[in-house]
N, C-alpha and C. Protein backbone atom coordinates (compact mmCIF):
# COMPACT_ATOMS: atom_id res chain seq x y z
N UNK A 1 0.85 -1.17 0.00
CA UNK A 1 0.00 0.00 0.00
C UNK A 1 0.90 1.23 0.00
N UNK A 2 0.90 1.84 -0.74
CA UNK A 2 1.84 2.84 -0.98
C UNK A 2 0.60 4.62 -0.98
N UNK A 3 0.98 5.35 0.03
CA UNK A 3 0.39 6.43 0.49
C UNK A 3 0.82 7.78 0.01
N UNK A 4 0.24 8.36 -0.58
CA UNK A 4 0.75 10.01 -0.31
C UNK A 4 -0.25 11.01 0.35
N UNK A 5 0.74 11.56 1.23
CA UNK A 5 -0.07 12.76 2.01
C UNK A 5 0.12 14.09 1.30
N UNK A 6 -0.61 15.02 1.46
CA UNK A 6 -0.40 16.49 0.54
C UNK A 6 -1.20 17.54 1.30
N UNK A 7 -0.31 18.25 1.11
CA UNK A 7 -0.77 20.18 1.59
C UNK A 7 -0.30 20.86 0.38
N UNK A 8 -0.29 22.11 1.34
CA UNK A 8 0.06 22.82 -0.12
C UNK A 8 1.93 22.98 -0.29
N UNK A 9 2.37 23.42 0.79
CA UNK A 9 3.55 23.61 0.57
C UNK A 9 4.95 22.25 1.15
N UNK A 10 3.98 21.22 1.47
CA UNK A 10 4.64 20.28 1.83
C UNK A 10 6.12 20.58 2.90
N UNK A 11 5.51 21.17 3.63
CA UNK A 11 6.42 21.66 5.36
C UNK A 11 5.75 21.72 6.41
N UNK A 12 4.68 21.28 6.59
CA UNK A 12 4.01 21.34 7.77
C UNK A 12 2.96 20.23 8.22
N UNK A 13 1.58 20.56 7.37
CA UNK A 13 0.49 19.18 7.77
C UNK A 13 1.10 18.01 6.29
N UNK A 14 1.68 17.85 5.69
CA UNK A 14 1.86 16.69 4.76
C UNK A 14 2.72 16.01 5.01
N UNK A 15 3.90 16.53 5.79
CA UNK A 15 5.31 15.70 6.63
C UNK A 15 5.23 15.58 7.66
N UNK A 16 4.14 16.20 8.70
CA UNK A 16 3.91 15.30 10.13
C UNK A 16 2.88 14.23 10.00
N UNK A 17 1.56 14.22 8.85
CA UNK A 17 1.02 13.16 8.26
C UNK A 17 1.84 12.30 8.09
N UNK A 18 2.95 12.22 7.25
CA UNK A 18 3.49 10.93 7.03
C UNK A 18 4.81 10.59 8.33
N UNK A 19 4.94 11.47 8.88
CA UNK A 19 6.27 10.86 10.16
C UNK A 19 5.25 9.89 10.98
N UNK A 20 3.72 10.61 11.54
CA UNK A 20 2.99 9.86 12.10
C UNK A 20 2.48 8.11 11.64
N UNK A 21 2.12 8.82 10.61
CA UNK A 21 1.49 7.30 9.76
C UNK A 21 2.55 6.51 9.33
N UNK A 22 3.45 6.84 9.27
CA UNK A 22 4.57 6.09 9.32
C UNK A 22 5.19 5.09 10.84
N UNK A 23 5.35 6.04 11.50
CA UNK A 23 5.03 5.21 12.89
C UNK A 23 4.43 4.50 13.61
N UNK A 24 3.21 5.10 13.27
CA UNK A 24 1.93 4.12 13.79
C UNK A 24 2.11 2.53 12.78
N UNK A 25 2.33 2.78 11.69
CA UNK A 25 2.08 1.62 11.15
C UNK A 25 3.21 0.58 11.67
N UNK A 26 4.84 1.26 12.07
CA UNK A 26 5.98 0.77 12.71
C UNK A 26 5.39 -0.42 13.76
N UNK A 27 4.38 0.86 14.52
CA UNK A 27 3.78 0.03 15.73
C UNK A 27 2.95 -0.96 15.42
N UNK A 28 2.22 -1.07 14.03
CA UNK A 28 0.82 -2.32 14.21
C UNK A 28 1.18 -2.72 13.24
N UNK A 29 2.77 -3.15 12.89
CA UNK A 29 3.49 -3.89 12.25
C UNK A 29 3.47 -4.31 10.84
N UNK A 30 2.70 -3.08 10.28
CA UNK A 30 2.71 -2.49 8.84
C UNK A 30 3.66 -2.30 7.64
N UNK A 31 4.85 -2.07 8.47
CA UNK A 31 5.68 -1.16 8.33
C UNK A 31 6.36 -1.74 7.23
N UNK A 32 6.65 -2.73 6.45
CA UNK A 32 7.26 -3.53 5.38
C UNK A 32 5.62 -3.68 4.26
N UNK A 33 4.61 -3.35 4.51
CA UNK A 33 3.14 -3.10 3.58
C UNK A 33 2.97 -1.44 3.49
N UNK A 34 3.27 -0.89 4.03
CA UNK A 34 2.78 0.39 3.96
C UNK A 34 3.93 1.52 3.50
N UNK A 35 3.85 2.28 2.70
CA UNK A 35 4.93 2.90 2.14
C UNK A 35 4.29 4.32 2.08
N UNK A 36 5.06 5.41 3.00
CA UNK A 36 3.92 6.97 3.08
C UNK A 36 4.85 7.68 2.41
N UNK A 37 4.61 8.59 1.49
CA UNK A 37 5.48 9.81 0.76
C UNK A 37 4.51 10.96 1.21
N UNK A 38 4.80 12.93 0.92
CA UNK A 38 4.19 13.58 0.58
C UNK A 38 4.72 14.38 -0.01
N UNK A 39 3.77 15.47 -0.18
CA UNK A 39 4.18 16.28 -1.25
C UNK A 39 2.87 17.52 -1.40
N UNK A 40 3.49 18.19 -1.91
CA UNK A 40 2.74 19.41 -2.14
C UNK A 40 2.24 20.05 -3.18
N UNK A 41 0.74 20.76 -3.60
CA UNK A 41 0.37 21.06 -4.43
C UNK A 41 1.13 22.52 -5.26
N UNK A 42 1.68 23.17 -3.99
CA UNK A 42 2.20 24.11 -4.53
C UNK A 42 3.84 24.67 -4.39
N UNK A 43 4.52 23.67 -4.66
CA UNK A 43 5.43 23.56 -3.32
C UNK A 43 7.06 23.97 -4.60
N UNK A 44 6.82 24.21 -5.39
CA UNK A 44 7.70 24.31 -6.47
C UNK A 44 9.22 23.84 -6.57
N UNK A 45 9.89 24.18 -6.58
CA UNK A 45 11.61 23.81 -6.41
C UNK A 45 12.08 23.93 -4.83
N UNK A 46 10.97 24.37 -3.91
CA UNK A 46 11.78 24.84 -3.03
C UNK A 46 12.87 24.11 -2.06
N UNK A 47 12.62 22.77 -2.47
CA UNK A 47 12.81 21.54 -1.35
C UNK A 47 13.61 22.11 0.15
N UNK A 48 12.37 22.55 0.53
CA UNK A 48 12.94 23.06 1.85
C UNK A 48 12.47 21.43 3.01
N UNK A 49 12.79 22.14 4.03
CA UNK A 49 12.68 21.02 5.07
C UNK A 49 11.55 21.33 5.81
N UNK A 50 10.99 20.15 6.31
CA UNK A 50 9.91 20.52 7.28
C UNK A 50 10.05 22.17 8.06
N UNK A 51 8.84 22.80 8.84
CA UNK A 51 8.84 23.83 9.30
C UNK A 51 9.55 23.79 10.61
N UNK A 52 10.45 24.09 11.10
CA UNK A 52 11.06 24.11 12.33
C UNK A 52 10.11 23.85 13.60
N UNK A 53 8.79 24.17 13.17
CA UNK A 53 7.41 24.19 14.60
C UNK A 53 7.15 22.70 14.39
N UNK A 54 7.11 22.38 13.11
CA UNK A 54 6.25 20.93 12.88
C UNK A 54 7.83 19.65 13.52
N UNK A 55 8.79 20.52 13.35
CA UNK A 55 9.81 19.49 13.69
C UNK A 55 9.66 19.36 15.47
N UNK A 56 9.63 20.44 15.72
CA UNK A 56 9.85 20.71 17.19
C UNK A 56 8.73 20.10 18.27
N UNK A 57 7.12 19.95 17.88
CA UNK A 57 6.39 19.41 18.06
C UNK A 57 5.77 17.85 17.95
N UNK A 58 6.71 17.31 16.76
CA UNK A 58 6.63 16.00 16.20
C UNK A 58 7.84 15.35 17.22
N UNK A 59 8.76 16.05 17.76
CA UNK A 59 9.89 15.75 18.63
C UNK A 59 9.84 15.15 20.00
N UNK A 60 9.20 16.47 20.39
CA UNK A 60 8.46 16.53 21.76
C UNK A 60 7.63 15.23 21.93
N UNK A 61 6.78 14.68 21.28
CA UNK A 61 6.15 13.56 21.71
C UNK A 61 6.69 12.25 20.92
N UNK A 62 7.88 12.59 20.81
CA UNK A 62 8.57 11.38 20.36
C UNK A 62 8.48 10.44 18.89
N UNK A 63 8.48 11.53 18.32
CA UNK A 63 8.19 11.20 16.89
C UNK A 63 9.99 10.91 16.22
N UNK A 64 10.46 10.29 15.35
CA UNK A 64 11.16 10.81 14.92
C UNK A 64 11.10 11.58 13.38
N UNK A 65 11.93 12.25 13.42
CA UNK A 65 11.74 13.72 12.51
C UNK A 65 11.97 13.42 11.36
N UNK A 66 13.21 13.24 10.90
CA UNK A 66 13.83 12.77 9.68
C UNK A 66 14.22 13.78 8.79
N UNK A 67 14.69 13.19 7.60
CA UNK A 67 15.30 14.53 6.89
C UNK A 67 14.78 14.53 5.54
N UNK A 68 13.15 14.37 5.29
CA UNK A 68 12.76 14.87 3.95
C UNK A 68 12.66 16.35 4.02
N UNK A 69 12.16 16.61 2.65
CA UNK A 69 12.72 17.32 1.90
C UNK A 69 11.08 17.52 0.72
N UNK A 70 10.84 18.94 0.71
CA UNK A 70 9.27 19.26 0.13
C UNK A 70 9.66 18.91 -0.96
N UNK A 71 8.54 18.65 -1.88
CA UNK A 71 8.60 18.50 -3.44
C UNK A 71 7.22 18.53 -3.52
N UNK A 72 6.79 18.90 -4.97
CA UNK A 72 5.96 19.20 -5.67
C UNK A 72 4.86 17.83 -6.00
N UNK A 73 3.37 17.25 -6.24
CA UNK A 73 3.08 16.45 -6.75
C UNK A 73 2.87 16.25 -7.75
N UNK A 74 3.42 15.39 -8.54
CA UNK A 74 3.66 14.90 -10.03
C UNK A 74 2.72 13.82 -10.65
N UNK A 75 2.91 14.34 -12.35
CA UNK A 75 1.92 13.30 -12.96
C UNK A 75 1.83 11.87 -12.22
N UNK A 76 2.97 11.36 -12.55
CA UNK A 76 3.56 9.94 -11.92
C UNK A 76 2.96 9.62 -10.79
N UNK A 77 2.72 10.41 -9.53
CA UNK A 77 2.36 10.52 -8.25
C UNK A 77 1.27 9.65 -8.36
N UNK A 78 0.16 10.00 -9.48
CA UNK A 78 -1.49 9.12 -9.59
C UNK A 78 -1.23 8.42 -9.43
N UNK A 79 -0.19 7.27 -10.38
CA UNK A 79 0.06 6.22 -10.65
C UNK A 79 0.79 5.32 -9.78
N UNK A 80 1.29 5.92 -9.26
CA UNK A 80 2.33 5.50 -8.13
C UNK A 80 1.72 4.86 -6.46
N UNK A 81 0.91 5.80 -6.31
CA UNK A 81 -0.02 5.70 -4.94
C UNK A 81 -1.46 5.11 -5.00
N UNK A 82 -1.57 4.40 -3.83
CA UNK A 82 -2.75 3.83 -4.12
C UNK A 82 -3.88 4.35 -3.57
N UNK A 83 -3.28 5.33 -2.55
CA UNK A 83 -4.45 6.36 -1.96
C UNK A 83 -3.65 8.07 -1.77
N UNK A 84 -4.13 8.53 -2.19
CA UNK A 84 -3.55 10.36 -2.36
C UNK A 84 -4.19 10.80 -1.20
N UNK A 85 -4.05 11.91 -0.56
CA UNK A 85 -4.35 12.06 0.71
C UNK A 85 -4.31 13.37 0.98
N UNK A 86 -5.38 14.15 0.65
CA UNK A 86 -5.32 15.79 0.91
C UNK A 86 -5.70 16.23 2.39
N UNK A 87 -4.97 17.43 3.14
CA UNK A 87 -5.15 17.67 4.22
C UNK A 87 -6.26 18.33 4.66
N UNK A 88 -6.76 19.07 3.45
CA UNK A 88 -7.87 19.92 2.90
C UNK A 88 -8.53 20.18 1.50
N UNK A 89 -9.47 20.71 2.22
CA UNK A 89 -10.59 21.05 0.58
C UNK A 89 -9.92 21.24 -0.40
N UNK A 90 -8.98 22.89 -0.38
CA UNK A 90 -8.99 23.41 -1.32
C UNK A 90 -7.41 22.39 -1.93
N UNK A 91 -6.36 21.69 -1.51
CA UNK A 91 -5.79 21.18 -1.95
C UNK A 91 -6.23 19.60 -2.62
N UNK A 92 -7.51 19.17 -2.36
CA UNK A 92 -8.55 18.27 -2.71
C UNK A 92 -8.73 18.56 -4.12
N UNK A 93 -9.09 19.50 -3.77
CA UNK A 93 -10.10 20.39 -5.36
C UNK A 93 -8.69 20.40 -6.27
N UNK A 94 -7.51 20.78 -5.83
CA UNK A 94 -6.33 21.01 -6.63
C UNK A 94 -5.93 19.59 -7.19
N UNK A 95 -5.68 18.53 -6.68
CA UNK A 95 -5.19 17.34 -7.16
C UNK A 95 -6.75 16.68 -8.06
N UNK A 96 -7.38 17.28 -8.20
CA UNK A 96 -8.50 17.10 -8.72
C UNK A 96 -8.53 17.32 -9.62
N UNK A 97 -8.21 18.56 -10.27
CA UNK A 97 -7.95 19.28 -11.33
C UNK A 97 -6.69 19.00 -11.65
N UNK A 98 -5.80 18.21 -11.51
CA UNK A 98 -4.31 17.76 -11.76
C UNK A 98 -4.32 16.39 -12.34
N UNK A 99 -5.45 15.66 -11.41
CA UNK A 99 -5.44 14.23 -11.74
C UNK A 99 -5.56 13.26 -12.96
N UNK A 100 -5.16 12.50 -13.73
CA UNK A 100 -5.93 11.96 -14.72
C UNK A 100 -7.00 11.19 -14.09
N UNK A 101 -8.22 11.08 -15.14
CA UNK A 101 -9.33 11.02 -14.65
C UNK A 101 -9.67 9.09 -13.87
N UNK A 102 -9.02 8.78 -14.54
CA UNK A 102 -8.56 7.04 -14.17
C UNK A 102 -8.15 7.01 -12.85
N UNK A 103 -7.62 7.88 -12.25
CA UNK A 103 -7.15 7.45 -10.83
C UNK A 103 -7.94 8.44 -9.70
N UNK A 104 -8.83 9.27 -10.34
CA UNK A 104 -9.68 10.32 -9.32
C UNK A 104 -9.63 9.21 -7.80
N UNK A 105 -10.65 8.47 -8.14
CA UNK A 105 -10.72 7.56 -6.93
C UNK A 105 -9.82 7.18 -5.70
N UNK A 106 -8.58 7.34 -6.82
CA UNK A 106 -7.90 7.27 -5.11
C UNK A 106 -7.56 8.95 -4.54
N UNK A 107 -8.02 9.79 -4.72
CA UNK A 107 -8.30 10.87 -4.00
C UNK A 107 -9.34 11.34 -2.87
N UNK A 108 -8.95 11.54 -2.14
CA UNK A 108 -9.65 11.65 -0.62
C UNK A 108 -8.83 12.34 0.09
N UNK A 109 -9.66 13.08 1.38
CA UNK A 109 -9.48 13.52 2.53
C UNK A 109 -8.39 12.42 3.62
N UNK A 110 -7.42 13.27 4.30
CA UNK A 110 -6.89 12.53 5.13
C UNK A 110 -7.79 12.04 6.19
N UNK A 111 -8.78 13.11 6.59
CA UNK A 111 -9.43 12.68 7.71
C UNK A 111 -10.64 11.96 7.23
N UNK A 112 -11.01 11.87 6.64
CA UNK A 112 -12.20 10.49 5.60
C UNK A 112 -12.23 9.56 7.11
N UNK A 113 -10.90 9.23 6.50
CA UNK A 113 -10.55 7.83 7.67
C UNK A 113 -11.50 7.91 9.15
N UNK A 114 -11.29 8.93 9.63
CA UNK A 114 -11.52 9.21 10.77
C UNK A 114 -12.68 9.43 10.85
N UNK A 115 -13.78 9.59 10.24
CA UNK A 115 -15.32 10.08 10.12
C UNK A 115 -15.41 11.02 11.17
N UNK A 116 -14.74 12.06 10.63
CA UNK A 116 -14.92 13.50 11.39
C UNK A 116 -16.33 14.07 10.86
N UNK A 117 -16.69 14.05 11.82
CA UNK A 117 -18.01 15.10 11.36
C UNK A 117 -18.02 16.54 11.14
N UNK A 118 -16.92 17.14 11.03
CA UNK A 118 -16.60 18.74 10.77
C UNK A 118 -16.14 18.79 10.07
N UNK A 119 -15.87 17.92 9.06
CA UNK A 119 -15.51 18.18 7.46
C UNK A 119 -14.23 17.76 7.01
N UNK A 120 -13.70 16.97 8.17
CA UNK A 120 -12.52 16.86 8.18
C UNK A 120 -11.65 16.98 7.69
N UNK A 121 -11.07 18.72 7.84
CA UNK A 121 -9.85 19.14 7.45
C UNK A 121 -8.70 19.23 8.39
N UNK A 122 -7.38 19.34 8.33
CA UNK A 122 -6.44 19.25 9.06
C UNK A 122 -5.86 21.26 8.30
N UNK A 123 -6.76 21.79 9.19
CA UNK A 123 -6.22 23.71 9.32
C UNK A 123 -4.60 24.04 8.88
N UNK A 124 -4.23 24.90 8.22
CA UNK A 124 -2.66 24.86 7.96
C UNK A 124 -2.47 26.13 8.85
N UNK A 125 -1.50 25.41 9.98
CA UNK A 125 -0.32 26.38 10.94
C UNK A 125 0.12 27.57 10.65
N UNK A 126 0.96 27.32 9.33
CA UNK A 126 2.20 27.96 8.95
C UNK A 126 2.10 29.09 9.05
N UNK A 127 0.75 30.42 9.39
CA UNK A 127 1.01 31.56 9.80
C UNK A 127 0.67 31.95 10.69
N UNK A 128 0.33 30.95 11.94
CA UNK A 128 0.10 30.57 13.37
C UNK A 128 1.30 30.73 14.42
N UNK A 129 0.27 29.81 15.51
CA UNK A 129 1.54 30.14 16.17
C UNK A 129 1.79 28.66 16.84
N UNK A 130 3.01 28.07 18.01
CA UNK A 130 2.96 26.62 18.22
C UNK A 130 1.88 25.59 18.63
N UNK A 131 0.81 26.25 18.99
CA UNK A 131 -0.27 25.73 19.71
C UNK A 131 -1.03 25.20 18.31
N UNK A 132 -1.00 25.94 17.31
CA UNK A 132 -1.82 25.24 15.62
C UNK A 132 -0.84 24.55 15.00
N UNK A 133 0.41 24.19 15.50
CA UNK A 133 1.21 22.80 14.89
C UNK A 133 0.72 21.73 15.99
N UNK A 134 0.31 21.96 17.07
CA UNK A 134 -0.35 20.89 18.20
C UNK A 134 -1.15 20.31 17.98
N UNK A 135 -2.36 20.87 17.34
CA UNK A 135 -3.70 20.53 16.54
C UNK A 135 -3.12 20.20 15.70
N UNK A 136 -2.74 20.26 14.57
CA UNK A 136 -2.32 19.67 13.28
C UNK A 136 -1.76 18.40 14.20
N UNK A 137 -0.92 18.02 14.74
CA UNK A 137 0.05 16.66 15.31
C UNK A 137 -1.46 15.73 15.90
N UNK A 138 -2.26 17.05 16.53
CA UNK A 138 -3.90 15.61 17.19
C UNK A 138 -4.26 15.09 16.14
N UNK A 139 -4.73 15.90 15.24
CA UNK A 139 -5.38 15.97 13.96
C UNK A 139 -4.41 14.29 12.76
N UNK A 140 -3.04 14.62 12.92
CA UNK A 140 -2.69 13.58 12.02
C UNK A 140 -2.84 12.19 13.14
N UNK A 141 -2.86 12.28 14.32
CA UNK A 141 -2.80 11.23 14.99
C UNK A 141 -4.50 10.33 14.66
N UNK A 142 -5.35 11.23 15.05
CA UNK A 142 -6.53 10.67 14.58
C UNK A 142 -6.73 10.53 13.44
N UNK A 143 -6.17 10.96 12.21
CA UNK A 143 -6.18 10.71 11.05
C UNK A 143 -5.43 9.28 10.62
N UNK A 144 -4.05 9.40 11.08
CA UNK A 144 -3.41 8.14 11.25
C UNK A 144 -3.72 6.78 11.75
N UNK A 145 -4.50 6.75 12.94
CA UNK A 145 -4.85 5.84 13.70
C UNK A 145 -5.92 5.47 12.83
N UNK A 146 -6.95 6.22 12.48
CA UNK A 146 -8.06 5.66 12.06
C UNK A 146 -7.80 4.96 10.49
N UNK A 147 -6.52 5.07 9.76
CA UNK A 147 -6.00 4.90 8.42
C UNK A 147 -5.45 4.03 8.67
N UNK A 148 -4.80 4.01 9.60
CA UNK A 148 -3.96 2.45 10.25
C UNK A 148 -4.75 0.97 10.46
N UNK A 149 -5.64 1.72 11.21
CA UNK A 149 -6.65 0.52 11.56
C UNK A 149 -7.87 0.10 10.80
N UNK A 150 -8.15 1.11 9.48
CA UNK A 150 -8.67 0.56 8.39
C UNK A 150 -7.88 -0.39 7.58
N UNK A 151 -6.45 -0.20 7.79
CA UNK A 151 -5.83 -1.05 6.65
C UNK A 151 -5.51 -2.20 7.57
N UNK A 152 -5.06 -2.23 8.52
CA UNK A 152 -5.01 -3.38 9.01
C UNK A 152 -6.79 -4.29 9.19
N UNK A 153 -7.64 -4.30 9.04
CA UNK A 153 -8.35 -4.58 9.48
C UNK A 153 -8.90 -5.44 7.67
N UNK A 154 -8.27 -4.88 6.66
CA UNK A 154 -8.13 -5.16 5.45
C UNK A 154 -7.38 -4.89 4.85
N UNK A 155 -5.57 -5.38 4.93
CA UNK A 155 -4.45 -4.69 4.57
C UNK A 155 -4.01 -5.14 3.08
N UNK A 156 -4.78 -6.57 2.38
CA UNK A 156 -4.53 -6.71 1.02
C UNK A 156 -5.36 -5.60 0.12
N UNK A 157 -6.13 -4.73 0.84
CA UNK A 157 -7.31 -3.58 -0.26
C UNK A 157 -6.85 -2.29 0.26
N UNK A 158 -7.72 -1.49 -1.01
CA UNK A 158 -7.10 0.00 -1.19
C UNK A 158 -8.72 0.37 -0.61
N UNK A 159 -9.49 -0.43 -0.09
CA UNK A 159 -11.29 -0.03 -0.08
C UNK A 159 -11.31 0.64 1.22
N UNK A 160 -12.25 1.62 1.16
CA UNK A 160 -12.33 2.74 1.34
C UNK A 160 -13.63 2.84 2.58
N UNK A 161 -13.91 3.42 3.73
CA UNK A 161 -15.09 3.41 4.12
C UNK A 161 -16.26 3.78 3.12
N UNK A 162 -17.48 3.27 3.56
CA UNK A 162 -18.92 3.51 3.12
C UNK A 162 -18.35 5.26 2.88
N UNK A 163 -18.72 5.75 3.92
CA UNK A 163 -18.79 7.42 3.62
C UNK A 163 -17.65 8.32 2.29
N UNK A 164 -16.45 7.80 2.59
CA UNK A 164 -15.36 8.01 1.62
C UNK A 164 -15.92 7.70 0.42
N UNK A 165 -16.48 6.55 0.43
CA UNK A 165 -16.46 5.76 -1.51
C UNK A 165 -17.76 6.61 -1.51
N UNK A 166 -18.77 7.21 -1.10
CA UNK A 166 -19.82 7.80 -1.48
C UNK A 166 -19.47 9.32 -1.87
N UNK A 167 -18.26 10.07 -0.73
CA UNK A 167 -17.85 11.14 -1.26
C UNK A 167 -16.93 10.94 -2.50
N UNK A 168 -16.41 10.23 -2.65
CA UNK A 168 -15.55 10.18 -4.17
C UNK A 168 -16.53 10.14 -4.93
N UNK A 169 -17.69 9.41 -5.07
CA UNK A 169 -18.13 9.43 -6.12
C UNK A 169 -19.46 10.04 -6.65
N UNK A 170 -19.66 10.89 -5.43
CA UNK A 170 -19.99 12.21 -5.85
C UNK A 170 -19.35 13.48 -6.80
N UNK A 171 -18.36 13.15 -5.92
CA UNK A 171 -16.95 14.68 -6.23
C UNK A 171 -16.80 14.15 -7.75
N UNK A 172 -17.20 12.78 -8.35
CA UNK A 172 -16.23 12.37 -9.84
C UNK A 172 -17.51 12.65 -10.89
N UNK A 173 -18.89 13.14 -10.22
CA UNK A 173 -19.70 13.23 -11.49
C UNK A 173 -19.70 14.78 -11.84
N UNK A 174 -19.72 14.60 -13.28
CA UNK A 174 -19.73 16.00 -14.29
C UNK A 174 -20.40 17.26 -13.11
């Protein structure tokens, strides 16, 4: 199962998404099935490094950090992943309009997983202050956990909750 997480600038909610979901899966012994990348809708050449808040917070509760590096999401990316993973709407709507139309489906909400009833977006920090990289770190944990334990619970499928496969295939008609 090969994952990508996405924001926009791939330094903040798209690389503590995958340090988390990466871990968690370490823990429920995933970790040789599950393969997490991210990347960003708008994220151009910059390959900067995670945001110094998202490092510092992912630290603190014992995450380890690591040393990716932002990049942009690419044609290839569709093809590559078996579930795409937006942090929000409007970067939703963007890989949407990016996507070839054959792989829409695996586009979804990170928090899908989680059957958030508030629409489940994961808010972007980056012109916040440390307390909205805290929320973002709850936010990927419940996102994670609940993505973890869908796939383990069916780790040979890419299938999707009831609610998810009904929002995809809404979002895919004309």
């Amino acid at each position: 199962m090969k994952l990508l997480m996405v924001c926009m600038g791939n330094v903040c909610r798209s690389p503590m998404a995958q340090v988390v979901t990466l871990h968690m899966a370490e823990q429920a012994g995933l970790a040789r099935d599950i393969l997490v990348d991210s990347a960003g809708t708008h994220t151009g050449a910059s390959r900067e490094t995670p945001d110094p808040r998202a490092k510092m917070v992912l630290a603190a509760r014992g995450y380890p950090v690591g040393t990716s590096r932002a990049r942009q999401v690419i044609e290839r990316d569709f093809d590559r992943h078996d579930l795409i993973l937006a942090m929000d709407q409007a970067n939703l709507n963007e890989l949407r309009r990016l996507c070839p139309a054959e792989y829409a489906h695996k586009l979804h909400l990170f928090l899908e997983f989680a059957q958030r009833a508030d629409g489940g977006e994961v808010p972007d920090p980056y012109y916040g202050n440390i307390e909205g990289f805290e929320r973002v770190l709850d936010l990927c944990e419940a996102g994670a956990h609940a993505l973890i334990d869908h796939l383990w619970r069916a780790p040979s499928s890419a299938s999707l909750p009831a609610h998810a496969i009904a929002a995809g295939a809404e979002s895919s008609q004309p």
